[in-house]
PDB file of N, CA and C in Angstrom:
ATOM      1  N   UNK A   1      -5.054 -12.162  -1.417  1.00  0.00           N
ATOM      2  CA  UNK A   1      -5.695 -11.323  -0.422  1.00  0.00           C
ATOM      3  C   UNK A   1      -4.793 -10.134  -0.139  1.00  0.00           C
ATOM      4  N   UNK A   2      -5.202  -9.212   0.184  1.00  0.00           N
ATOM      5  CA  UNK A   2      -4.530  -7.758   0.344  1.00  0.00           C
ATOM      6  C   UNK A   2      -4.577  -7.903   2.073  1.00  0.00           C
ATOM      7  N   UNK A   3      -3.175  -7.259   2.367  1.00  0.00           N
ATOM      8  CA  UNK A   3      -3.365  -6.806   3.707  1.00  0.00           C
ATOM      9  C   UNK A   3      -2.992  -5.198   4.000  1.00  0.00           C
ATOM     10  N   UNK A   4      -3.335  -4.817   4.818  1.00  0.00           N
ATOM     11  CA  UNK A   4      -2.920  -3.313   5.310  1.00  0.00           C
ATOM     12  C   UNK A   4      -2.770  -3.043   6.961  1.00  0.00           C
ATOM     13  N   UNK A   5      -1.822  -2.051   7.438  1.00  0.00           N
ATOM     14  CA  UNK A   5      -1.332  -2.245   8.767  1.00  0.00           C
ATOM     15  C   UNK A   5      -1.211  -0.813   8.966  1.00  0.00           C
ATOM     16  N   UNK A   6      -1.529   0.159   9.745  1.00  0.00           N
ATOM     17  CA  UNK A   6      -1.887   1.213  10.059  1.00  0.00           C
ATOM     18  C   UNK A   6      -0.555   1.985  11.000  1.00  0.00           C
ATOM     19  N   UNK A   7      -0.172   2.868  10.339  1.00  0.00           N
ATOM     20  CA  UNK A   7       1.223   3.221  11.170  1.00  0.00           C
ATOM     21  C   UNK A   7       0.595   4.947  11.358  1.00  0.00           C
ATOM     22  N   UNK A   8       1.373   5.406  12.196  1.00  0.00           N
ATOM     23  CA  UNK A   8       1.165   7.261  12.524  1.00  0.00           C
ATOM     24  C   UNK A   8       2.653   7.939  12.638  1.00  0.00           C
ATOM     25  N   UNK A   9       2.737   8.498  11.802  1.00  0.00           N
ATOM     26  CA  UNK A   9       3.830   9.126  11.623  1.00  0.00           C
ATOM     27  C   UNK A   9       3.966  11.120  12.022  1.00  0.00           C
ATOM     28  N   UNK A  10       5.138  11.339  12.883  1.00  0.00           N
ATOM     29  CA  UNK A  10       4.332  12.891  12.842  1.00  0.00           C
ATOM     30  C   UNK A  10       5.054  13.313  11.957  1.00  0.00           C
ATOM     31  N   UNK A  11       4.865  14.681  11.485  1.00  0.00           N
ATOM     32  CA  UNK A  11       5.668  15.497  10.723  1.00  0.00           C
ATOM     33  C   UNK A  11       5.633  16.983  10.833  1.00  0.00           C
ATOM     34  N   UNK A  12       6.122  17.863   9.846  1.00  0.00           N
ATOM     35  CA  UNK A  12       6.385  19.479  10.780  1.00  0.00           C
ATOM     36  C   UNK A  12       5.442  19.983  10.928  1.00  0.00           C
ATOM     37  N   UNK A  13       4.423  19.382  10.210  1.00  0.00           N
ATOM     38  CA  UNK A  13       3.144  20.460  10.155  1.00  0.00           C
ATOM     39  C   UNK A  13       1.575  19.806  10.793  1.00  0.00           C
ATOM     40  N   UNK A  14       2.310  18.299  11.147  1.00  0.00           N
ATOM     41  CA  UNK A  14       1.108  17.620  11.956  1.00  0.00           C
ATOM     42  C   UNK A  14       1.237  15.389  11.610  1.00  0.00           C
ATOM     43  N   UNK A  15       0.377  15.299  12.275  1.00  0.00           N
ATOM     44  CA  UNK A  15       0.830  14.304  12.491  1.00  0.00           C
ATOM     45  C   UNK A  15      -0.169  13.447  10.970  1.00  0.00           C
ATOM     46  N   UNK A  16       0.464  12.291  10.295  1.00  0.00           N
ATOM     47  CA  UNK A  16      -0.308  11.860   9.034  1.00  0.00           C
ATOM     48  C   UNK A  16      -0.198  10.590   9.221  1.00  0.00           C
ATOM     49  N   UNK A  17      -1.632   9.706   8.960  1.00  0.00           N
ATOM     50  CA  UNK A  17      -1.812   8.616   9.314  1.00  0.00           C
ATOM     51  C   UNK A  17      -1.495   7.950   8.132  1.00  0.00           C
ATOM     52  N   UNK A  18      -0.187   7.142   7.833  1.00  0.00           N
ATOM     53  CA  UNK A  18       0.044   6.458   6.453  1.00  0.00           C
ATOM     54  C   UNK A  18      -0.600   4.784   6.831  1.00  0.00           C
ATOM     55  N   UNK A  19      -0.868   3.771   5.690  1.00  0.00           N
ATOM     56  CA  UNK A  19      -1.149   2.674   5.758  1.00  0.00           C
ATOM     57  C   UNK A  19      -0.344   2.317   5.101  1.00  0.00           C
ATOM     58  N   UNK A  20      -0.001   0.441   4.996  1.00  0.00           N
ATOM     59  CA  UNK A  20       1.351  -0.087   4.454  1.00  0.00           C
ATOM     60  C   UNK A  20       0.708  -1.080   3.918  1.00  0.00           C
ATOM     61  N   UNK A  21       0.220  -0.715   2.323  1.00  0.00           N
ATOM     62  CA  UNK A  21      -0.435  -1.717   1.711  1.00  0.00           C
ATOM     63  C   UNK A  21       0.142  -3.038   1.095  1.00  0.00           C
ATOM     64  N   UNK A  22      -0.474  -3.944   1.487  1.00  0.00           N
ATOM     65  CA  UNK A  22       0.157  -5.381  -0.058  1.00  0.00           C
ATOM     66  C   UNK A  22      -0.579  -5.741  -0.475  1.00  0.00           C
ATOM     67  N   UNK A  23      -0.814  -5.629  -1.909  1.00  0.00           N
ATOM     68  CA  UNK A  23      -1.389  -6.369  -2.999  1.00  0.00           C
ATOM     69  C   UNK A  23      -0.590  -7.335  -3.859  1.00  0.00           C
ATOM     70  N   UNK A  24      -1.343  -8.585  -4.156  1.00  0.00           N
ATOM     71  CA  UNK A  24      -0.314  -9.884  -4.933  1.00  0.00           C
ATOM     72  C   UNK A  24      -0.895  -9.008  -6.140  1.00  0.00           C
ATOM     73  N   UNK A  25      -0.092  -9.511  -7.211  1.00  0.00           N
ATOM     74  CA  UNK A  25       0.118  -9.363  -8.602  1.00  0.00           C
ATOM     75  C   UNK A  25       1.013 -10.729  -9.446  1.00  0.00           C
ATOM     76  N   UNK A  26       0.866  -9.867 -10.516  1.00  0.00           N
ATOM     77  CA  UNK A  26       1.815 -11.292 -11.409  1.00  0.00           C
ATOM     78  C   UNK A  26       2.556 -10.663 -11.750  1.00  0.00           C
ATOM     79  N   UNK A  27       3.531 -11.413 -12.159  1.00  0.00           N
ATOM     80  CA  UNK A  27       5.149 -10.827 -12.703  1.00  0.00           C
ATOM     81  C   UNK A  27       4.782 -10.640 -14.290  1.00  0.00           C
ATOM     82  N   UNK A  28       5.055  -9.522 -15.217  1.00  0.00           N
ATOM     83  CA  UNK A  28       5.175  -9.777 -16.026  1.00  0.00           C
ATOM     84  C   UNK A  28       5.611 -10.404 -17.454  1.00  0.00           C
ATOM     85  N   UNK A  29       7.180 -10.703 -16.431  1.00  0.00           N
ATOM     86  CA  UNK A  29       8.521 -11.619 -17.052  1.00  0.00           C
ATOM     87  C   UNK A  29       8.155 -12.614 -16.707  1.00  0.00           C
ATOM     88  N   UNK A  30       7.948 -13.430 -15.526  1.00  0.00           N
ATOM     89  CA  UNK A  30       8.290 -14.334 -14.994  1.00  0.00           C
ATOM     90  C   UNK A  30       6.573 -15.017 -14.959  1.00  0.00           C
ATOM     91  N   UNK A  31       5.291 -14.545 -14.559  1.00  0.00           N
ATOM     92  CA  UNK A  31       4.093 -15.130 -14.460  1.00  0.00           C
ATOM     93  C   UNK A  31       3.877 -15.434 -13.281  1.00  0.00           C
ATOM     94  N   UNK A  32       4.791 -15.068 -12.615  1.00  0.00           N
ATOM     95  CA  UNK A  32       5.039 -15.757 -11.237  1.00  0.00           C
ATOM     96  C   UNK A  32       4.112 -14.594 -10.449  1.00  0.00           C
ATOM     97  N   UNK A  33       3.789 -14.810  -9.012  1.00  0.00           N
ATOM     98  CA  UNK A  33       3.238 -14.207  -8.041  1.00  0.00           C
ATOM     99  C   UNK A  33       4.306 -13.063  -7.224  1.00  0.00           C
ATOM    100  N   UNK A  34       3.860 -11.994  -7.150  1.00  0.00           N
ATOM    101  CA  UNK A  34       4.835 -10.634  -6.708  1.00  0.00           C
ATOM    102  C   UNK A  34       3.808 -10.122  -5.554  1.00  0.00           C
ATOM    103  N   UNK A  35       4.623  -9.599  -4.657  1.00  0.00           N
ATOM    104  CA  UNK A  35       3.842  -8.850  -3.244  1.00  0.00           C
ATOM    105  C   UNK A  35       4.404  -7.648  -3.976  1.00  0.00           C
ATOM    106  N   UNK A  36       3.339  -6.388  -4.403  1.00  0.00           N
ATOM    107  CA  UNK A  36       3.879  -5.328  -4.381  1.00  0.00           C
ATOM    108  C   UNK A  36       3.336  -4.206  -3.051  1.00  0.00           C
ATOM    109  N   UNK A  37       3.942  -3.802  -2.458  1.00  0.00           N
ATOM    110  CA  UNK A  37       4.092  -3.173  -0.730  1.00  0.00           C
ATOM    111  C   UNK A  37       4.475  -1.587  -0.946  1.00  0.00           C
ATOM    112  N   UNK A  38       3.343  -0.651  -0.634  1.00  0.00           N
ATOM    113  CA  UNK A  38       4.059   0.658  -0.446  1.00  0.00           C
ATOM    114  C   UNK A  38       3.093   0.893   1.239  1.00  0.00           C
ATOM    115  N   UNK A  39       3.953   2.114   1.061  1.00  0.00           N
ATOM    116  CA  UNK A  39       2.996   2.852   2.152  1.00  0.00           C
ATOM    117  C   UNK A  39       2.148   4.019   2.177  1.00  0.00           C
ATOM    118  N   UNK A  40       1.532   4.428   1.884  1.00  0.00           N
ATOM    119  CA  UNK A  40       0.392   5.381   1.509  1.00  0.00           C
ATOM    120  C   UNK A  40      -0.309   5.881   2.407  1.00  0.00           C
ATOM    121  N   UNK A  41      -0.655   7.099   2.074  1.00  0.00           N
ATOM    122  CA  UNK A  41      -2.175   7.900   3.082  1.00  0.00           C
ATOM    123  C   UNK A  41      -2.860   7.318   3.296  1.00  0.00           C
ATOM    124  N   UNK A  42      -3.561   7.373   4.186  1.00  0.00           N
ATOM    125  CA  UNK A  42      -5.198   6.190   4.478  1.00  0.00           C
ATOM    126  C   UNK A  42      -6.116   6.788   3.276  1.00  0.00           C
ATOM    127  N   UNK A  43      -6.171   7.662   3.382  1.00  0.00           N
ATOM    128  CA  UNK A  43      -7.166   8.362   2.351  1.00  0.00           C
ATOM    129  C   UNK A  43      -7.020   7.380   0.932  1.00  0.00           C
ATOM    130  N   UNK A  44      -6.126   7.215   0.437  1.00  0.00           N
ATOM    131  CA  UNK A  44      -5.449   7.144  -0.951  1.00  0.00           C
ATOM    132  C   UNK A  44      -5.521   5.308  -1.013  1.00  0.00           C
ATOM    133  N   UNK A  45      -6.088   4.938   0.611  1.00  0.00           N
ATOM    134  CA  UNK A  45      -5.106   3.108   0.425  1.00  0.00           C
ATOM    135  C   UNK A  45      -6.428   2.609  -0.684  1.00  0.00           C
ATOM    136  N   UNK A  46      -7.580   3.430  -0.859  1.00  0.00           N
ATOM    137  CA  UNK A  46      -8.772   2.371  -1.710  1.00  0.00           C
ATOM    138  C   UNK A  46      -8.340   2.531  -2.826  1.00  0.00           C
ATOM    139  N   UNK A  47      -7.336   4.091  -3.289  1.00  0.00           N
ATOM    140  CA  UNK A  47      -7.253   3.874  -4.784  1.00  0.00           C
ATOM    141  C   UNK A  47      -6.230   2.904  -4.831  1.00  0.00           C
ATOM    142  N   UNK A  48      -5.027   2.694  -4.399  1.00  0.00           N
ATOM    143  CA  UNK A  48      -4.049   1.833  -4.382  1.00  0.00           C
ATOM    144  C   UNK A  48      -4.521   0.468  -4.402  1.00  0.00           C
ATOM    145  N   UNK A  49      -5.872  -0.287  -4.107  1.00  0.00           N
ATOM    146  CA  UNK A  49      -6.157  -1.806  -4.561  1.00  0.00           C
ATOM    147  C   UNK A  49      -7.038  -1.476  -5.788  1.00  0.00           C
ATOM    148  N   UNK A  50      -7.501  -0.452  -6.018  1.00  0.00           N
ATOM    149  CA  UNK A  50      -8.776  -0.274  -7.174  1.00  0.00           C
ATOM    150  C   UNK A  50      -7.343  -0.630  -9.050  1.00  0.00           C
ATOM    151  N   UNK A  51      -6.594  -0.090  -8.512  1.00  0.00           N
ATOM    152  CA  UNK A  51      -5.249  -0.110  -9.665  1.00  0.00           C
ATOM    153  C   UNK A  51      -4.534  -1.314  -9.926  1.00  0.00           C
ATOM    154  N   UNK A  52      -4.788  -1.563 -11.071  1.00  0.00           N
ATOM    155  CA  UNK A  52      -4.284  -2.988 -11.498  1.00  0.00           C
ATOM    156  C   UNK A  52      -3.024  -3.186 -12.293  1.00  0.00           C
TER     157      UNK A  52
END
């Protein structure tokens, strides 16, 4: 299951709403289960689970 958590960050030119995605994956070495976690634009968080 994917989760996402909604943070607001300001910056010089205005304030940008990033999200802090996790998607499980598999290890490629190992087979094993990996949380991979960034933080991203809201805009951008659907392409970030659509990518495998």
């Amino acid at each position: 299951m994917a989760k996402k958590a909604v943070a607001t960050f300001a910056a010089k030119t205005g304030a940008k709403s990033m999200v802090r995605c996790i998607r499980l994956e598999r290890s490629p070495k190992t087979g094993a289960y990996v949380f991979n976690e960034q933080l991203v634009e809201e805009a951008k968080a659907k392409e970030f689970f659509e990518k495998k």
